[in-house]
N, C-alpha and C. Protein backbone atom coordinates (compact mmCIF):
# COMPACT_ATOMS: atom_id res chain seq x y z
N UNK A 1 96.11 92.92 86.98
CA UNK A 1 95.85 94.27 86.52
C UNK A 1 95.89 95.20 87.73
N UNK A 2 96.83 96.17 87.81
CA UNK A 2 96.75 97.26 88.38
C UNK A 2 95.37 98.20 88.21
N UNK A 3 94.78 98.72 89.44
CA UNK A 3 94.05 99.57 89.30
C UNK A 3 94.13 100.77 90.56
N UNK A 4 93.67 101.93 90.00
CA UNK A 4 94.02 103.73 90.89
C UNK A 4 93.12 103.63 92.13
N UNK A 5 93.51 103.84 93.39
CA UNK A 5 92.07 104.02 94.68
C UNK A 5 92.90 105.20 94.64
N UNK A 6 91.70 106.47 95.06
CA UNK A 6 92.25 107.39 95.82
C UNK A 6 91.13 107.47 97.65
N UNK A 7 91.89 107.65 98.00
CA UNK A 7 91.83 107.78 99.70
C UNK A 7 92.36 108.86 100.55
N UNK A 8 91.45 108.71 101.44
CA UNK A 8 91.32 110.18 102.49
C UNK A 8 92.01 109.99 103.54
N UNK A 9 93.03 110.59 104.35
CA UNK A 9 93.94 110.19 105.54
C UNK A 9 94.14 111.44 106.17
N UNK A 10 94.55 111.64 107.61
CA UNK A 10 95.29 112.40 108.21
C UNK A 10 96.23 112.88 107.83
N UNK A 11 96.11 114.17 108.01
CA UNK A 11 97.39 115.00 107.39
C UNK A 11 98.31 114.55 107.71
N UNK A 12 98.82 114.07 108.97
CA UNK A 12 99.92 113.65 110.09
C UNK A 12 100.29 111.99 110.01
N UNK A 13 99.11 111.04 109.01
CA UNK A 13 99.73 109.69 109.12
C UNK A 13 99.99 109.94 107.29
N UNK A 14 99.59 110.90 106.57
CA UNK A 14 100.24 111.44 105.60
C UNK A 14 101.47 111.79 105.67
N UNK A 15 101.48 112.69 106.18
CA UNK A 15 103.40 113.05 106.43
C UNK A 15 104.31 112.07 106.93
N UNK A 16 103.53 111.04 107.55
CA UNK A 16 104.26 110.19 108.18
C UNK A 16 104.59 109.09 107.53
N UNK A 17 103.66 108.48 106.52
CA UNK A 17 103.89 107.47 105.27
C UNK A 17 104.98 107.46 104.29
N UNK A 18 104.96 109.38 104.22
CA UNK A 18 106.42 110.02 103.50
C UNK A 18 107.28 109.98 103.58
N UNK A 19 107.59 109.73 105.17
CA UNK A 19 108.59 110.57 106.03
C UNK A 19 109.36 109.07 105.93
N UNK A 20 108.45 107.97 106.31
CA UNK A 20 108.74 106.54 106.92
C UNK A 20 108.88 105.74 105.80
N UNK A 21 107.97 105.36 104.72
CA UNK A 21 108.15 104.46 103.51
C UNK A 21 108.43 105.51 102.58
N UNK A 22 108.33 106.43 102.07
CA UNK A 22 109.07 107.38 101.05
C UNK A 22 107.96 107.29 99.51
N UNK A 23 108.35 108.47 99.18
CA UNK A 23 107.29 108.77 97.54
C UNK A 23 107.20 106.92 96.94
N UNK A 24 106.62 107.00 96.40
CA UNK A 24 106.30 105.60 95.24
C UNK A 24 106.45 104.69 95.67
N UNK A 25 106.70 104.38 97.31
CA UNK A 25 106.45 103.22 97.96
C UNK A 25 105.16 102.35 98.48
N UNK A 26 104.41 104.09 98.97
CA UNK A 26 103.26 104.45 99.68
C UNK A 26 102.47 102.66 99.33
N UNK A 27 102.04 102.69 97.59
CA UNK A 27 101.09 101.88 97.38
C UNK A 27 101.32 100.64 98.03
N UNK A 28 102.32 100.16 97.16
CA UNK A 28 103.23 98.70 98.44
C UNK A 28 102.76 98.44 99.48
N UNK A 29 103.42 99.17 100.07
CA UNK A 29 102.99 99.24 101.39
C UNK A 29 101.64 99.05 102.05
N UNK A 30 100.49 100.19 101.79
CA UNK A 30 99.61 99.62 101.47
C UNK A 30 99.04 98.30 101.56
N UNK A 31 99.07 98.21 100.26
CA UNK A 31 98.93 97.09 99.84
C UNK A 31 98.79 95.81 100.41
N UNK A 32 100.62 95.49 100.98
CA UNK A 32 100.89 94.27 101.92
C UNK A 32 100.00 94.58 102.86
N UNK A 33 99.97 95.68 103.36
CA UNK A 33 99.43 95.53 104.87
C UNK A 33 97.49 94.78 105.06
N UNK A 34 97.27 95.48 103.74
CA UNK A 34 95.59 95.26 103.57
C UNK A 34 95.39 93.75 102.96
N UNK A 35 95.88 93.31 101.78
CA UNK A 35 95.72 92.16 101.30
C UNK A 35 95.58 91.20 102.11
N UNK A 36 96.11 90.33 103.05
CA UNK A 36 95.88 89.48 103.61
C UNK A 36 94.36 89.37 104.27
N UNK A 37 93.64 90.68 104.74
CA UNK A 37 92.43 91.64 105.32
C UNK A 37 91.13 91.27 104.23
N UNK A 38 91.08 91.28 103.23
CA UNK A 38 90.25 91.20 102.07
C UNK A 38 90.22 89.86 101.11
N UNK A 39 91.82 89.08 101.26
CA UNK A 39 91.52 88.03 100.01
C UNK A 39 91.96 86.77 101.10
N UNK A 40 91.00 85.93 100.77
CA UNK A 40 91.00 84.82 101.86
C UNK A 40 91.72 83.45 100.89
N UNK A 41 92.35 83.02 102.01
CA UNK A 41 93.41 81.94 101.16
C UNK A 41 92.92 80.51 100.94
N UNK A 42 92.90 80.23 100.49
CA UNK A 42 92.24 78.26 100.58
C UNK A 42 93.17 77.49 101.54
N UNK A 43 92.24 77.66 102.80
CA UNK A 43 92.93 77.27 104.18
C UNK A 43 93.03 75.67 103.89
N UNK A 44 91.76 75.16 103.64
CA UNK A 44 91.78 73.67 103.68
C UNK A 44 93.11 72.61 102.38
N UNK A 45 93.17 73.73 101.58
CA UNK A 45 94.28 73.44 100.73
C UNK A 45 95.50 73.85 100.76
N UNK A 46 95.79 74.55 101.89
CA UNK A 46 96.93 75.21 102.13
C UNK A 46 97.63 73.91 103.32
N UNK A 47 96.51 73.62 104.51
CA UNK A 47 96.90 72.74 105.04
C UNK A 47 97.16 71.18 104.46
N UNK A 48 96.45 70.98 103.45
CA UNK A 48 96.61 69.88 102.86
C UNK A 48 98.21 69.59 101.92
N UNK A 49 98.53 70.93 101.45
CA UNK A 49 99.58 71.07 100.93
C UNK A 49 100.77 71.06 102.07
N UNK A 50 100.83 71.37 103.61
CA UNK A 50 101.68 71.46 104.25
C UNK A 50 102.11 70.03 104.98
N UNK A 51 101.05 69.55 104.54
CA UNK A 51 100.91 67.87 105.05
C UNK A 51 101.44 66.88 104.38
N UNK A 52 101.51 67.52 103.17
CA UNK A 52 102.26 66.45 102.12
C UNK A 52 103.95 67.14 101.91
N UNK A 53 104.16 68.27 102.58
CA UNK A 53 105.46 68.49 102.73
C UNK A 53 106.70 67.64 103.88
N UNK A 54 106.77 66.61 103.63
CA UNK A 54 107.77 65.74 104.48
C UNK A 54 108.66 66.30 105.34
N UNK A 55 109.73 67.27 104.87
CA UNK A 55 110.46 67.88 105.61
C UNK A 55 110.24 68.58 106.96
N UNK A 56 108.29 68.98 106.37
CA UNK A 56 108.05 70.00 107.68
C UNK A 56 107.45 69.13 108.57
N UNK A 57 106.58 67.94 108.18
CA UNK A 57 106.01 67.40 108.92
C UNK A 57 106.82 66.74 109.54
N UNK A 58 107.96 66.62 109.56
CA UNK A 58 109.22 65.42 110.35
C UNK A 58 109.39 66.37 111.02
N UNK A 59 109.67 67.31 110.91
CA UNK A 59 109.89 68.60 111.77
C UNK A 59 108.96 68.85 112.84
N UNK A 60 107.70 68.77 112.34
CA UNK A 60 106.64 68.95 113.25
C UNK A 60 106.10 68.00 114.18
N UNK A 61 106.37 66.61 113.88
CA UNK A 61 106.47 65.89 115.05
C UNK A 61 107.45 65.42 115.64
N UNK A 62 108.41 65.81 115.16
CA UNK A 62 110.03 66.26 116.51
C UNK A 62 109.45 67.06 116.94
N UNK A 63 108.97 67.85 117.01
CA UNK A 63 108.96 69.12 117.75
C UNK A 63 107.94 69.14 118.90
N UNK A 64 106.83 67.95 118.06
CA UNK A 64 105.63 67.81 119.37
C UNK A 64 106.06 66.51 120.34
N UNK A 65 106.89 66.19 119.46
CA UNK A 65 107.24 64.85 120.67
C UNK A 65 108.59 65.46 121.66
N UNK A 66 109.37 66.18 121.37
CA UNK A 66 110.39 66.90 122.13
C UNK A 66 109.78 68.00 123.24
N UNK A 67 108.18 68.16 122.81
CA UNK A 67 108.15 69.74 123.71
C UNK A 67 106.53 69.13 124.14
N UNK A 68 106.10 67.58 124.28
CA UNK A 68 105.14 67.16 124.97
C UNK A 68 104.68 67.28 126.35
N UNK A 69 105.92 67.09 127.12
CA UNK A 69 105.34 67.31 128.31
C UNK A 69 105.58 68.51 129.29
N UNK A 70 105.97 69.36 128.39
CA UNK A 70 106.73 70.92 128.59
C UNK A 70 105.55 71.60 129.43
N UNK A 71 105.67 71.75 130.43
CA UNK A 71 104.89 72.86 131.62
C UNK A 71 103.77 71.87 132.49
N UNK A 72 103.84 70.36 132.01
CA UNK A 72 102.90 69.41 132.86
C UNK A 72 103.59 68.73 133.95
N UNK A 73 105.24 69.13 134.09
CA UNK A 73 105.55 68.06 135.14
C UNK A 73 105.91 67.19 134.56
N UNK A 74 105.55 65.81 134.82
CA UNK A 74 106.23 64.70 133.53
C UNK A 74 105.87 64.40 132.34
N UNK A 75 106.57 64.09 131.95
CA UNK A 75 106.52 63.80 130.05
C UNK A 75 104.99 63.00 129.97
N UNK A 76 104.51 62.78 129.12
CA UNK A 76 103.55 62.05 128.74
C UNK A 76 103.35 61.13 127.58
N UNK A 77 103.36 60.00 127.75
CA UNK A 77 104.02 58.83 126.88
C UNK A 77 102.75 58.31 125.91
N UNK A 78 103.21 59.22 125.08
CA UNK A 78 102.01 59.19 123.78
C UNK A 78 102.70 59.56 122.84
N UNK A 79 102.39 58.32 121.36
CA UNK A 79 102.78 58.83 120.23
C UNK A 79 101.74 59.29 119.31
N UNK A 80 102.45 59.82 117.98
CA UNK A 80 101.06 60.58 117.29
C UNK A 80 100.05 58.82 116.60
N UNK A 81 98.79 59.59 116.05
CA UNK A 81 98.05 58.42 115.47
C UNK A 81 98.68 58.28 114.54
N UNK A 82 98.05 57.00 113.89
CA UNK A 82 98.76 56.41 112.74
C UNK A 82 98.49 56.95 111.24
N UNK A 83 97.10 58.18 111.37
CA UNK A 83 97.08 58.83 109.77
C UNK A 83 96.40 60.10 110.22
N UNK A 84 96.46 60.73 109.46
CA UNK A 84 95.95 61.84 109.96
C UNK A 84 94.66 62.60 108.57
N UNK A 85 93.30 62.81 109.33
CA UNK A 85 92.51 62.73 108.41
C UNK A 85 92.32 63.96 107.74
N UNK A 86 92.23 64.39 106.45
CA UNK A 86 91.87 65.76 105.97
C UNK A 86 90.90 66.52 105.83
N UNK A 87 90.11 67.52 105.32
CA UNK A 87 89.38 67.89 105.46
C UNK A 87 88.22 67.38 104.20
N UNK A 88 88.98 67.11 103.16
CA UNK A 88 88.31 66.49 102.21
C UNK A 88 88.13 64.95 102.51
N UNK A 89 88.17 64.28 103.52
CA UNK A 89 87.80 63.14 103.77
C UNK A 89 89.36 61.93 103.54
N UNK A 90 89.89 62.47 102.79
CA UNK A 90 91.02 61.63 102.55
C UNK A 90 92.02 61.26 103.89
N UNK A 91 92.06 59.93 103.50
CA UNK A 91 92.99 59.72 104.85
C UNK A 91 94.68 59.35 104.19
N UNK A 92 95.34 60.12 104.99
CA UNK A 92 97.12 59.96 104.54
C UNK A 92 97.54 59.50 106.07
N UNK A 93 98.53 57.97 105.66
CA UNK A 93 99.06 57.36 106.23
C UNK A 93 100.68 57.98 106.50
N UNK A 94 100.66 59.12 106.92
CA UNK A 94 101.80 59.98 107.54
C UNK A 94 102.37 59.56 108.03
N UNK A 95 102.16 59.48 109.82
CA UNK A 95 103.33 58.90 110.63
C UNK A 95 103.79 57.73 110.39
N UNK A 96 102.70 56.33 110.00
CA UNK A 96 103.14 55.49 109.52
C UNK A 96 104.44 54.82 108.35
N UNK A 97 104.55 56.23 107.62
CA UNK A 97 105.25 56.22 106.70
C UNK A 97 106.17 56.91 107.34
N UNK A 98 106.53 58.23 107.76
CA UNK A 98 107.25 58.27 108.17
C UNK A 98 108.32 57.65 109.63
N UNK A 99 107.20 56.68 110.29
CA UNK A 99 108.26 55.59 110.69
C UNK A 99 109.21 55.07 110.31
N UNK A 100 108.76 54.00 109.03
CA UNK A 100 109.47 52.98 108.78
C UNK A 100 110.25 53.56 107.40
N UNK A 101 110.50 55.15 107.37
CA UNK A 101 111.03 55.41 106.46
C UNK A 101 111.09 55.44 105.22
N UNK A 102 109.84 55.72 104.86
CA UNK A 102 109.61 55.72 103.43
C UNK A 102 109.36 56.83 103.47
């Protein structure tokens, strides 16, 4: 449900909202910029959901094993653990699986 705010601004970041995003954009705009500011996301489920995304997580440990020893001098010969624990207590056997390719 849509609902009306009216709000008080500078004449000058007024003209400038006009000038820059244009009539009937204004709210949009708005909008995006504030929302993230006020509605809080379900972090612990957001990460849990990014964890069970395969693609990214293969991605993401190429990326930590390619850029490990980046600004220490020599590499450092460590692989990731074998599960990685969540916040709800659950343990997912990740790297493990993604070893041996499943």
């Amino acid at each position: 449900m849509r609902r009306k705010l009216t709000i008080t601004i500078d004449e000058e970041v007024y003209e400038g909202l006009h000038r820059t995003i244009g009539r009937r954009r204004i709210s949009r705009f708005v909008e995006t910029l504030v929302r993230p500011h006020v509605l809080q996301p379900d972090l612990e489920q957001a990460y849990v959901d990014m964890a069970w995304d395969e693609r990214r997580e293969t991605g993401a440990i190429e990326w930590v094993e390619d850029t490990l020893g980046d600004g220490f001098g020599t590499p450092m010969n460590r692989t990731p653990g074998p599960s990685l624990r969540l916040g709800n207590g659950e343990r997912v056997e990740r790297a493990a699986r993604l070893e041996s390719g499943q």
